[in-house]
Protein backbone atom coordinates (compact mmCIF):
# COMPACT_ATOMS: atom_id res chain seq x y z
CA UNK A 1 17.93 23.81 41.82
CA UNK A 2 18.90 23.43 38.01
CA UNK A 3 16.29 23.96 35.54
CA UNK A 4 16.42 21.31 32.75
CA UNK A 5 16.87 22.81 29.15
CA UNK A 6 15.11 21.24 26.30
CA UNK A 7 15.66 24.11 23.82
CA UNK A 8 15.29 22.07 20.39
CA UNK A 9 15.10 18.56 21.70
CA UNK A 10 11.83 16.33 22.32
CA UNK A 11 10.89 13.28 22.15
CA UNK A 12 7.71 11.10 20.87
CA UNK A 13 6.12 8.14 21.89
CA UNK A 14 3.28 5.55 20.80
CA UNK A 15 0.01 7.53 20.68
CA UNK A 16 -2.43 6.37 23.55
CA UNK A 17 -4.95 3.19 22.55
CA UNK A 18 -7.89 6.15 22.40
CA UNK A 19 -6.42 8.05 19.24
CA UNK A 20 -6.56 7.96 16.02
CA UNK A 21 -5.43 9.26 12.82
CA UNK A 22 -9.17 10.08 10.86
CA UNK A 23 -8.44 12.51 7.97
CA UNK A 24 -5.53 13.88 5.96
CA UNK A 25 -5.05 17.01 3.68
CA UNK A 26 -4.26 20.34 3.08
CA UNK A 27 -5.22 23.78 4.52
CA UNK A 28 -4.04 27.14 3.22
CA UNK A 29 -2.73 29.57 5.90
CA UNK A 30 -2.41 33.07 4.68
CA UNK A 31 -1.42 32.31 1.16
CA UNK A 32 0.88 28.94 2.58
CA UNK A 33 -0.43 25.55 1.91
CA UNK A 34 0.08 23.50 4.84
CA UNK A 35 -0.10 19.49 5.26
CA UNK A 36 -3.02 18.42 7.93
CA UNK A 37 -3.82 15.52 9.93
CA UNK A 38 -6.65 15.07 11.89
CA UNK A 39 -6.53 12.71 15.47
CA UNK A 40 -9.74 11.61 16.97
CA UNK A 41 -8.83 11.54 21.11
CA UNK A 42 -10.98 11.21 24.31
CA UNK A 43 -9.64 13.96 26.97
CA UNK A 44 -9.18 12.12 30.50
CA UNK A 45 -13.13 13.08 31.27
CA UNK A 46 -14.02 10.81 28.53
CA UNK A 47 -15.17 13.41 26.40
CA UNK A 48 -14.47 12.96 22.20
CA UNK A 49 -12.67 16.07 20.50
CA UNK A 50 -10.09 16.26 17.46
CA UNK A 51 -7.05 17.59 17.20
CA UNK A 52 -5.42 18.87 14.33
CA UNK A 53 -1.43 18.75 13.66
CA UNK A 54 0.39 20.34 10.93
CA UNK A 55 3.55 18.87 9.40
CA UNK A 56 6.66 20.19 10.71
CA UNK A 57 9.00 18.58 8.67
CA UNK A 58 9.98 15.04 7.15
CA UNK A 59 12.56 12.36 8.76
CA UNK A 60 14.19 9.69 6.47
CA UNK A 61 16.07 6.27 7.50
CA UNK A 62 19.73 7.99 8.43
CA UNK A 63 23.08 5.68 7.12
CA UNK A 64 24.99 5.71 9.91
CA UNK A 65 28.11 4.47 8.05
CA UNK A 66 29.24 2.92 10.77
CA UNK A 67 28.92 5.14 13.65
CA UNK A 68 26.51 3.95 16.25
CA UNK A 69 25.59 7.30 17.61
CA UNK A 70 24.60 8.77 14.46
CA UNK A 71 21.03 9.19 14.37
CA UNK A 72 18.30 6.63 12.91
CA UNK A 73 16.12 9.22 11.18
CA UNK A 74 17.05 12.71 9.45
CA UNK A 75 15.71 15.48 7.78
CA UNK A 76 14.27 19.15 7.22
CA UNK A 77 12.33 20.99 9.65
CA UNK A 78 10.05 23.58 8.24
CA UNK A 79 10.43 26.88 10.46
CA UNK A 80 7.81 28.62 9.45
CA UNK A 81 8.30 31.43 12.29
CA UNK A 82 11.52 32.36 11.18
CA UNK A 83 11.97 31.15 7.78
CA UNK A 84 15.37 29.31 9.14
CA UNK A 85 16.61 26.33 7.44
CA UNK A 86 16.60 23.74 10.08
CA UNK A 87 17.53 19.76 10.36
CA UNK A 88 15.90 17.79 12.84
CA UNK A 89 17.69 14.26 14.04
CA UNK A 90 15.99 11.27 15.64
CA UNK A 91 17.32 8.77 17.96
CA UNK A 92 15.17 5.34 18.21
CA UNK A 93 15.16 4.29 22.06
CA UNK A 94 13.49 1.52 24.23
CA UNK A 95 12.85 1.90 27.81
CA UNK A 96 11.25 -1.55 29.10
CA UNK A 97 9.72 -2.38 25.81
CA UNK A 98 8.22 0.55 25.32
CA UNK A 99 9.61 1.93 22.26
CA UNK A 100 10.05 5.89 21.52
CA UNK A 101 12.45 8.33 20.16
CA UNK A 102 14.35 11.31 21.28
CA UNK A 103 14.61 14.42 18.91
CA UNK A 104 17.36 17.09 18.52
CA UNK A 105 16.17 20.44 16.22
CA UNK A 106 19.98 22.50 14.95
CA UNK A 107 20.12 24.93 12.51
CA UNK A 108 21.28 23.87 9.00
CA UNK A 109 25.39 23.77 8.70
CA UNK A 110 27.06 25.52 5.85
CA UNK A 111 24.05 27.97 5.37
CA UNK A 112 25.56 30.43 2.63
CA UNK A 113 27.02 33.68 3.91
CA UNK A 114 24.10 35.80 2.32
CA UNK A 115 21.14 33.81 3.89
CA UNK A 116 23.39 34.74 7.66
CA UNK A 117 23.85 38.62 6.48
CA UNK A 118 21.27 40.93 6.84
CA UNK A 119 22.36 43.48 3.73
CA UNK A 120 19.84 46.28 4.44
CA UNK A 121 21.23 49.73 4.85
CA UNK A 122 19.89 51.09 7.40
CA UNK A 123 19.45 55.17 5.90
C-alpha cells in the first residue's frame, strides 16, 4: 500500500462550536518576539483547557489575473527552524457546504545565490 505524502500541504477548517479565540499578544522566545493567540476548547471528555498558537505566517487576498487555479490567499511563512524564506498558498474549497481550505508550503523562488551558498571554509 502507498503512503500518502503531505510534506508542506494542509488544510484548515471552521473551528468546532466549543472554541474560542480569548486573548491575543506577544511572548518573547529566547530573545524572538512571537505573535500569540489563546483558544478556549473542551477536549472530547468535556474537560476546559487552552491552547496556545503562534503565528506562522500571514496570507493576503491573491489576484489571480485571470487564472482560475491560482490560489485565493498568499503570503510569507515564518520558518523559524531553519531560517528559510518560505511562501505559503491557499486554495478556498467547499465540500457539501462546509467551507475549508487546502494549503501548499514551497520555498521562496529566486532566493539570491548567497542566501543558497554556504561560504564557510571549512580549515
Amino acid at each position: 500500500m502507498t503512503e500518502y505524502d503531505n510534506t508542506n500541504s494542509g488544510a484548515v477548517f471552521k473551528p468546532r462550536d466549543v472554541m474560542k479565540m480569548i486573548l491575543q499578544g506577544k511572548l518573547n522566545l529566547e530573545g524572538n518576539d512571537r505573535d500569540l493567540i489563546v483558544v478556549s476548547d473542551t477536549s472530547q471528555a468535556g474537560k476546559k483547557y487552552m491552547k496556545l498558537y503562534q503565528k506562522v505566517g500571514a496570507m493576503f487576498p491573491n489576484d489571480k489575473e485571470g487564472n482560475e487555479k491560482k490560489p485565493d490567499f498568499a503570503g510569507k511563512l515564518e520558518d523559524y527552524a531553519t531560517n528559510k524564506d518560505m511562501v505559503i498558498a491557499a486554495w478556498t474549497k467547499d465540500k457539501g457546504g462546509n467551507k475549508y481550505m487546502t494549503l501548499s508550503i514551497e520555498e521562496k523562488r529566486g532566493a539570491s545565490l548567497s542566501q543558497e551558498l554556504n561560504d564557510e571554509i571549512p580549515f
